[in-house]
N, C-alpha and C. Protein backbone atom coordinates (compact mmCIF):
# COMPACT_ATOMS: atom_id res chain seq x y z
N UNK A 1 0.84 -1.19 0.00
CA UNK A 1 0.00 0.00 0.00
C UNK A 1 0.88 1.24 0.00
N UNK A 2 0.21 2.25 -0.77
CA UNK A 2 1.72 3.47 -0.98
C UNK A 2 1.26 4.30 -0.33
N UNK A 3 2.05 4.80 0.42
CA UNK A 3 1.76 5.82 2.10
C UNK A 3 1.63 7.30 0.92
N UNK A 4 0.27 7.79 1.83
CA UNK A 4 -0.40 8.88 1.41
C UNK A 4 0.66 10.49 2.31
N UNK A 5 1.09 10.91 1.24
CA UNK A 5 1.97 12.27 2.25
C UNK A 5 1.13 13.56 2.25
N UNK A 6 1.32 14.30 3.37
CA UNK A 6 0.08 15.21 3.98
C UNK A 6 1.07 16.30 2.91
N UNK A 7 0.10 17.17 2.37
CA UNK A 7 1.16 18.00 1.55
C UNK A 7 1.75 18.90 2.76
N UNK A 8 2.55 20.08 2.20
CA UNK A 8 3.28 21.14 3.27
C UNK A 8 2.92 21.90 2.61
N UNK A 9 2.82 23.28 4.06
CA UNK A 9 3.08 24.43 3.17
C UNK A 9 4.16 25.60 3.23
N UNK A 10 4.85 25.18 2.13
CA UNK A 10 5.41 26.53 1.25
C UNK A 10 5.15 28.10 1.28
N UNK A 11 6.42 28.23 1.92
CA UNK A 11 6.48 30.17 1.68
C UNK A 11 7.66 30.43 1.37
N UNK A 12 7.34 31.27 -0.20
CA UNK A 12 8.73 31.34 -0.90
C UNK A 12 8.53 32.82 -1.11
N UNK A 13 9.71 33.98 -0.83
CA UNK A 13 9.70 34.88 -0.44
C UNK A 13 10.90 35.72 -1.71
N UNK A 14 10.30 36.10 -2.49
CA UNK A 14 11.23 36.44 -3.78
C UNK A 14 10.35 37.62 -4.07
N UNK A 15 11.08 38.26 -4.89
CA UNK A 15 11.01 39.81 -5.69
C UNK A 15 10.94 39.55 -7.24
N UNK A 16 11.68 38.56 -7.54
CA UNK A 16 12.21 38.00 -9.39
C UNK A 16 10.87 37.77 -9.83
N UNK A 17 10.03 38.55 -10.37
CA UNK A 17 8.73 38.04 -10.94
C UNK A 17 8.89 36.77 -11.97
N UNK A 18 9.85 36.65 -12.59
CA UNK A 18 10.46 35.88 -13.68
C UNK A 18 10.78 34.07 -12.39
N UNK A 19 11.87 34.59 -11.55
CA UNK A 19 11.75 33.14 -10.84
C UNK A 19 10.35 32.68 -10.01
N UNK A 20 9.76 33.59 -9.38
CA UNK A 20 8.28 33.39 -9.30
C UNK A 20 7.88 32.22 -9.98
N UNK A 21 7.27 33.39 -11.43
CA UNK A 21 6.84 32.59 -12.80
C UNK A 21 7.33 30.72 -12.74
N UNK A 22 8.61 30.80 -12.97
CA UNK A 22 9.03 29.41 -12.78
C UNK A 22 8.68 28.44 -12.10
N UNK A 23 8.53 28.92 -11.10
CA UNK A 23 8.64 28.42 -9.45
C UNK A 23 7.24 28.21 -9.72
N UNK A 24 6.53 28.63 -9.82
CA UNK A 24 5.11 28.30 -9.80
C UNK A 24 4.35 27.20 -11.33
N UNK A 25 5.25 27.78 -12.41
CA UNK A 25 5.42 26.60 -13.49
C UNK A 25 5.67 24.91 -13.28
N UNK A 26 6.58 25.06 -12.64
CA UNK A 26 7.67 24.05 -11.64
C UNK A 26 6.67 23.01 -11.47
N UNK A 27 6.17 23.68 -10.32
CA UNK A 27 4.87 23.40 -9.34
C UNK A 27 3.79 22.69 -10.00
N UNK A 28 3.27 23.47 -11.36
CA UNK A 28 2.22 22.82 -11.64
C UNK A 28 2.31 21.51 -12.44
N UNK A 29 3.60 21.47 -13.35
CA UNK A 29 3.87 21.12 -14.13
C UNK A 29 4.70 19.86 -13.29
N UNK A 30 4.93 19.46 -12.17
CA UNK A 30 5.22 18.28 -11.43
C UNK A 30 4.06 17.83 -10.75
N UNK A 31 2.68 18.59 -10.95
CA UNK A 31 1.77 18.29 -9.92
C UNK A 31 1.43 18.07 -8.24
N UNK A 32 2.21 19.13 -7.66
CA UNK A 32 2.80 19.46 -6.54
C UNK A 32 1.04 19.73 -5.90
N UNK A 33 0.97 19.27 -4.70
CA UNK A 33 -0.26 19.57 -3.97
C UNK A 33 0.03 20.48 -2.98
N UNK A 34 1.22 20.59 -2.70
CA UNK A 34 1.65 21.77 -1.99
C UNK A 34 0.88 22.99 -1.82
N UNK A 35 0.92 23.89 -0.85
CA UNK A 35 0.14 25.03 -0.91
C UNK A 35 1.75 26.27 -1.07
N UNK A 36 1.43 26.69 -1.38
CA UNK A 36 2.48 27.75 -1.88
C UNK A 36 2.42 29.04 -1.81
N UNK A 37 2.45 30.30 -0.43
CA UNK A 37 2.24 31.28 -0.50
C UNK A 37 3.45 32.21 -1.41
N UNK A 38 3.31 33.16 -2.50
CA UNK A 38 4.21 33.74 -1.99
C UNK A 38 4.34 35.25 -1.73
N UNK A 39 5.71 36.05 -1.27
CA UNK A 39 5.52 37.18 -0.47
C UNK A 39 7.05 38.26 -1.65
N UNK A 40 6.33 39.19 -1.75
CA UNK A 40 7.93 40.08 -2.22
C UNK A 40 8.70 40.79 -2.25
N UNK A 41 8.24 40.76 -0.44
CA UNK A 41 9.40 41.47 0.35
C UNK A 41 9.79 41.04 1.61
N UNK A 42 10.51 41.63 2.17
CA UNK A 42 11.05 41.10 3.29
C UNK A 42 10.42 41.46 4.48
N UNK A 43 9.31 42.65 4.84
CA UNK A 43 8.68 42.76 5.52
C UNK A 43 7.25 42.16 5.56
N UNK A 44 6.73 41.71 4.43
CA UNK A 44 5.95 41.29 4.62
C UNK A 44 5.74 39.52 4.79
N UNK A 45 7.27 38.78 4.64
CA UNK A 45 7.26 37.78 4.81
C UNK A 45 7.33 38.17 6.49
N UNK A 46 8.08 39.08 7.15
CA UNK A 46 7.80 38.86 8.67
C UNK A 46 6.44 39.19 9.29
N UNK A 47 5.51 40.11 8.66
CA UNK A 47 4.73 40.43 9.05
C UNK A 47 3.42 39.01 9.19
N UNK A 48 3.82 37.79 8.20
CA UNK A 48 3.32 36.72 7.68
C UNK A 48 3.64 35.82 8.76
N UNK A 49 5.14 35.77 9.25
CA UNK A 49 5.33 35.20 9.87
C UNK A 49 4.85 35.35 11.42
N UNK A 50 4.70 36.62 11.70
CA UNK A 50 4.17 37.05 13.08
C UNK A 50 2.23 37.26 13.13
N UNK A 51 1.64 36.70 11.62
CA UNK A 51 0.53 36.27 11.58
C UNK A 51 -0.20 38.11 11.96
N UNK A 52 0.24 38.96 11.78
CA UNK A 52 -0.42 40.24 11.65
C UNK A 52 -1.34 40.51 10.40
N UNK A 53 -2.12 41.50 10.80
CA UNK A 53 -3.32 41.66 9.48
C UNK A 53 -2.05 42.44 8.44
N UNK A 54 -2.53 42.02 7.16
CA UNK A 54 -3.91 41.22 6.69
C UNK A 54 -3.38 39.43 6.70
N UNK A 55 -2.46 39.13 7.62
CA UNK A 55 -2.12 37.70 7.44
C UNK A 55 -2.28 36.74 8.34
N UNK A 56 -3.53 37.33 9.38
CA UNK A 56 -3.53 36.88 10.47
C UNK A 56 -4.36 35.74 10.53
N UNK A 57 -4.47 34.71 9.64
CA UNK A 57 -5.27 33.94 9.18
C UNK A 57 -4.17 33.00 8.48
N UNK A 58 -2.67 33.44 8.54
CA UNK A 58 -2.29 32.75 7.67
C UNK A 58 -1.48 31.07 8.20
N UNK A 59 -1.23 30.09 7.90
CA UNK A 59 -0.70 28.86 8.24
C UNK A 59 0.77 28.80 8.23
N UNK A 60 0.99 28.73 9.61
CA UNK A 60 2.72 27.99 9.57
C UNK A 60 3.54 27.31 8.94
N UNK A 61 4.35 27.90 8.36
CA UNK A 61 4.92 27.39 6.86
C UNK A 61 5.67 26.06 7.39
N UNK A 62 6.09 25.10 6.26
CA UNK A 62 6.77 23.96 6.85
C UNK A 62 8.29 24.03 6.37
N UNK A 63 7.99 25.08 5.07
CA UNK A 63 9.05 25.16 3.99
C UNK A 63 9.27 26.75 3.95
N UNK A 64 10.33 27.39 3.82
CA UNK A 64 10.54 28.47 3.54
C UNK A 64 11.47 28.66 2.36
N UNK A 65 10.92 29.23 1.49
CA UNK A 65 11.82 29.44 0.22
C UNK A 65 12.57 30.99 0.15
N UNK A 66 13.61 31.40 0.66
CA UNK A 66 13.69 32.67 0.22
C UNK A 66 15.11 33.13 0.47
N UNK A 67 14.82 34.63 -0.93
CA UNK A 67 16.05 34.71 -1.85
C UNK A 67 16.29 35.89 -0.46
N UNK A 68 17.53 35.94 -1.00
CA UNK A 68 18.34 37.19 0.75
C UNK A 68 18.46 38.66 -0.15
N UNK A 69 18.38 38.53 -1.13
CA UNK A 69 18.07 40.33 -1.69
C UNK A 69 17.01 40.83 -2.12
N UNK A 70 16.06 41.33 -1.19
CA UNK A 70 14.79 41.47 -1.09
C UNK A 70 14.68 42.85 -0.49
N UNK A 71 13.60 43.74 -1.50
CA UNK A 71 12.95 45.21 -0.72
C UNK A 71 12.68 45.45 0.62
N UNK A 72 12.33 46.36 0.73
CA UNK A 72 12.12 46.35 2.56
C UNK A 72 13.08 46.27 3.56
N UNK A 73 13.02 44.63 3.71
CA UNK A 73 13.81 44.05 4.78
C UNK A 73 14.20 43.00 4.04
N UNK A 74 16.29 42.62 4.03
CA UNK A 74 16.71 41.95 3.39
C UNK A 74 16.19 40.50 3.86
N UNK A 75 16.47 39.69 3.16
CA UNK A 75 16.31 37.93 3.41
C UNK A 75 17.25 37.49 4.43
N UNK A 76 18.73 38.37 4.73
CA UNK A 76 19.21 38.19 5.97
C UNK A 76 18.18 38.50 7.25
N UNK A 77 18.20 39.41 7.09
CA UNK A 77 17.54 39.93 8.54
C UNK A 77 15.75 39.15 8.43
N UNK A 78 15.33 38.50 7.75
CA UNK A 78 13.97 38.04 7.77
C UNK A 78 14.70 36.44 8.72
N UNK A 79 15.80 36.07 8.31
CA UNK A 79 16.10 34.79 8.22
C UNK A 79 16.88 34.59 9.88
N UNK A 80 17.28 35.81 10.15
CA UNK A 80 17.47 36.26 11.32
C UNK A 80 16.50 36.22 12.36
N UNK A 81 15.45 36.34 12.00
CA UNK A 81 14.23 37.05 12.75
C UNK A 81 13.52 35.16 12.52
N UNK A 82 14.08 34.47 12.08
CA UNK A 82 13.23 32.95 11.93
C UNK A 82 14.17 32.10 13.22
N UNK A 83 15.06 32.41 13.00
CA UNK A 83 16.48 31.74 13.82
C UNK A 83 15.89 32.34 15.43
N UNK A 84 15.47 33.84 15.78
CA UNK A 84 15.38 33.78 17.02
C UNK A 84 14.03 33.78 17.56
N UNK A 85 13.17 33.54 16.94
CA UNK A 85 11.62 32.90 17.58
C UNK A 85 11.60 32.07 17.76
N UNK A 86 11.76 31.17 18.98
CA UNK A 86 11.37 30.22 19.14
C UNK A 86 10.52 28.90 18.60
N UNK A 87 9.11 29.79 18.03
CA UNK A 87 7.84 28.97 17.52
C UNK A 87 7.99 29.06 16.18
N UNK A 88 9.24 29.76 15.70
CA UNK A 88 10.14 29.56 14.26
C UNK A 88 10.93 28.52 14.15
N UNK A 89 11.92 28.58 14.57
CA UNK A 89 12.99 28.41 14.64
C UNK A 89 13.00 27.09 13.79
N UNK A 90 12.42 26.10 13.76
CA UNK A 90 12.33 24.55 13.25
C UNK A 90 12.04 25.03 12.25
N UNK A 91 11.42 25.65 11.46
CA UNK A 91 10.87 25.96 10.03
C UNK A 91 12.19 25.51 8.82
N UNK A 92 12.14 24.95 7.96
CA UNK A 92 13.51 24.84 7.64
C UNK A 92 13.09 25.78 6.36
N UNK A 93 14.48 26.64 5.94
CA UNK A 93 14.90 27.19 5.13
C UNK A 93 15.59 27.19 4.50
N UNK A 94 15.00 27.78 3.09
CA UNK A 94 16.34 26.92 1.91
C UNK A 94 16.27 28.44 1.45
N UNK A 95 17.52 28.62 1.18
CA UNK A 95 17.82 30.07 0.65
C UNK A 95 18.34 30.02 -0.94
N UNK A 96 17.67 31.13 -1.60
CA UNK A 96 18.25 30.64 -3.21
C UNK A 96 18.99 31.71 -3.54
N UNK A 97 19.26 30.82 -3.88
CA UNK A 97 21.08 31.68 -4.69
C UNK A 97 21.21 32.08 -5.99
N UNK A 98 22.08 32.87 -6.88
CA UNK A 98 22.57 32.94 -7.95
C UNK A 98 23.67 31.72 -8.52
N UNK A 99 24.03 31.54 -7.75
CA UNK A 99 25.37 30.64 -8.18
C UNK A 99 26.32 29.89 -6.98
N UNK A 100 27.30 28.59 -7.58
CA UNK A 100 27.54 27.81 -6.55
C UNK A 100 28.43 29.17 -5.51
N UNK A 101 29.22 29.85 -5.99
CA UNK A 101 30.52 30.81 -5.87
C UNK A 101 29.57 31.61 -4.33
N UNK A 102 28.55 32.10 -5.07
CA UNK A 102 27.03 32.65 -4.04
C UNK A 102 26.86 31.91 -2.82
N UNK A 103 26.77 30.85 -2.69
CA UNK A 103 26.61 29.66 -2.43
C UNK A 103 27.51 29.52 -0.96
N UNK A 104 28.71 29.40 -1.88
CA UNK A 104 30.21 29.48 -0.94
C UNK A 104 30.24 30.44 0.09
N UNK A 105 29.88 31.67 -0.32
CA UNK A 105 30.34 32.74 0.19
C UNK A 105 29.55 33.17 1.40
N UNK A 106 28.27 32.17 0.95
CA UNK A 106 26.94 32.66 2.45
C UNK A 106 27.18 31.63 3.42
N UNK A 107 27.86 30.21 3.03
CA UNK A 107 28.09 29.61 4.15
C UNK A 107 29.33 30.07 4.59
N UNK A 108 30.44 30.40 4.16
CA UNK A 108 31.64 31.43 4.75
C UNK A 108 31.35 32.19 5.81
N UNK A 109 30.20 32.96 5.19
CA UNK A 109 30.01 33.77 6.47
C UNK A 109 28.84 33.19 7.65
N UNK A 110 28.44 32.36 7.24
CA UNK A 110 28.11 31.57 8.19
C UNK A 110 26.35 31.67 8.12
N UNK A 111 25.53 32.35 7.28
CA UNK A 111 24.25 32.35 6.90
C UNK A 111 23.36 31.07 7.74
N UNK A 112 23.05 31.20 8.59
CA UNK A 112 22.31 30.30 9.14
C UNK A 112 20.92 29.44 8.51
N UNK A 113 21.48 28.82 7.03
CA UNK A 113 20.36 28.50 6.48
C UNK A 113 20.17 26.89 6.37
N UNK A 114 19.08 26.21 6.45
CA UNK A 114 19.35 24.73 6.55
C UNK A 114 19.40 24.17 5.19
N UNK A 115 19.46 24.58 4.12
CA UNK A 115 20.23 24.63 2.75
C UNK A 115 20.17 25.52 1.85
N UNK A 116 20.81 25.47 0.36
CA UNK A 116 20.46 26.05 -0.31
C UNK A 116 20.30 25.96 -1.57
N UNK A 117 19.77 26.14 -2.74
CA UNK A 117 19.14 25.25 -3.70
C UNK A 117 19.63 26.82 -4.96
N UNK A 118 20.53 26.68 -6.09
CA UNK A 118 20.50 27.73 -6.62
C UNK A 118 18.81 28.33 -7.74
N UNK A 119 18.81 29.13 -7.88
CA UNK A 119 17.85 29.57 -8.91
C UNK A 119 18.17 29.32 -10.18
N UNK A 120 17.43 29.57 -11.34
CA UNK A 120 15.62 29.20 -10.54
C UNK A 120 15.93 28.02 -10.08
N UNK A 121 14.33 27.73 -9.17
CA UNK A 121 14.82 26.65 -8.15
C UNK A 121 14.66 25.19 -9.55
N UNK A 122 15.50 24.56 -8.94
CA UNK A 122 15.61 23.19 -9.91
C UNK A 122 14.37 22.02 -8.42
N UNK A 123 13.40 21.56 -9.65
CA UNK A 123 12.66 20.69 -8.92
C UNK A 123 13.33 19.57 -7.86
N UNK A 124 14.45 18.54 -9.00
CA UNK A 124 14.80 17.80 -8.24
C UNK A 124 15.80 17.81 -7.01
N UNK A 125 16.22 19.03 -6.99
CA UNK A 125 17.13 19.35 -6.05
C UNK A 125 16.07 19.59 -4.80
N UNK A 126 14.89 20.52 -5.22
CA UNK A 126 13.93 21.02 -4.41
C UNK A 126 13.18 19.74 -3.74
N UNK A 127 12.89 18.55 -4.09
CA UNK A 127 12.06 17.02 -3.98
C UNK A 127 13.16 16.82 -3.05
N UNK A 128 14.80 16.60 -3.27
CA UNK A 128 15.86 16.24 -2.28
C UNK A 128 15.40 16.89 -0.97
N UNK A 129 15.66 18.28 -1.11
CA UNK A 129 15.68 19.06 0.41
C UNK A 129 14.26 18.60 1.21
N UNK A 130 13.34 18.32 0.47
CA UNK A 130 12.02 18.68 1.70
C UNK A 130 12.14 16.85 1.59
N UNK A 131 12.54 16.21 1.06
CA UNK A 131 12.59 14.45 1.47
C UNK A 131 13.82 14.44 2.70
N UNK A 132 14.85 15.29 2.86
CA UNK A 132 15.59 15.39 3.99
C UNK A 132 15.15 15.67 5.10
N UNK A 133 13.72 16.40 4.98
CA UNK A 133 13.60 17.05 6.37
C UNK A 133 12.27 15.46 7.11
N UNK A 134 12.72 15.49 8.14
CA UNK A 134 12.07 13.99 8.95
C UNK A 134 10.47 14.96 8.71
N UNK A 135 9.31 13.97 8.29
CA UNK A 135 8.34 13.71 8.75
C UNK A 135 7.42 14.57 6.99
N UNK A 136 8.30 15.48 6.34
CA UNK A 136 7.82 16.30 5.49
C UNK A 136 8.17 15.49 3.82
N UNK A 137 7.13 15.57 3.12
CA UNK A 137 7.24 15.03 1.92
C UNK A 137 6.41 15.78 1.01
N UNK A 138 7.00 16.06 -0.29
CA UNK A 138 6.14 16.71 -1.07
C UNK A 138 5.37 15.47 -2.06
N UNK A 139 4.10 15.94 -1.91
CA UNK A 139 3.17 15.20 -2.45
C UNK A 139 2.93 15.03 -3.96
N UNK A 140 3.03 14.35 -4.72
CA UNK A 140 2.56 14.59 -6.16
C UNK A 140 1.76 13.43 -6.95
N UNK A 141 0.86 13.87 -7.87
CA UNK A 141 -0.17 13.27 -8.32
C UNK A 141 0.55 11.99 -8.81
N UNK A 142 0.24 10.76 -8.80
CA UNK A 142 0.53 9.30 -9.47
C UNK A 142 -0.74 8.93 -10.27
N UNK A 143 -0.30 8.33 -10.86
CA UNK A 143 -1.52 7.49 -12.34
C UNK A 143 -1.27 6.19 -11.97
């Protein structure tokens, strides 16, 4: 019998209307049941996260997708602000990058992210990370 996975939900926090686009192509086009908010700035992913109007209705993400050069408030300091809430803190986050070099340079400095997946996001890399995290699986349609 093939074990039924509860979908997750997804908050991917980008400005790139273009990786958006993708990202949401991606999605349909693997048949992802996922719920998928997304946000395109950096204040309003915290404001999302601290469940304030107009988001005060909104669901605890399981997945966080988001790029660190973002309006407002950078993707550092959002990612910052996930690391010291407590009723955050487990959320895992995958931060997207430009390039491996990108890549290098944010774990150098020590970016507190629990991976990172370059842009646009590549599906199967994206299926890897959320099959790593214990208990979370992304769901997709079978025939």
């Amino acid at each position: 019998m093939r074990k039924v996975a509860t979908p997750i939900e997804i908050l991917m926090v980008e400005d790139d209307a273009g990786d958006i686009a993708y990202t949401r192509e991606m999605f349909a086009e693997h048949r992802l049941r996922n719920t998928m908010t997304v946000l395109s700035d950096g204040l309003q992913a915290i404001g999302y996260l601290r469940r304030e109007p107009p988001y005060q209705d909104a669901k605890r993400p399981d997945l966080i997708l988001l790029d660190l050069n973002l309006p407002m408030v950078d993707g550092r300091t959002v990612l910052e602000f996930i690391r010291n809430e407590p009723a955050l803190r487990e959320i895992v986050v995958v931060v997207l990058t430009t390039s491996e070099v990108e890549e290098q340079v944010l774990r150098g400095f020590g970016v507190p992210a629990d991976r990172y997946v370059r842009k646009p996001v590549d599906f199967d890399r994206l299926v890897e990370v959320v099959r790593t995290v214990q208990d979370f699986y992304v769901q997709v349609e079978t025939y």
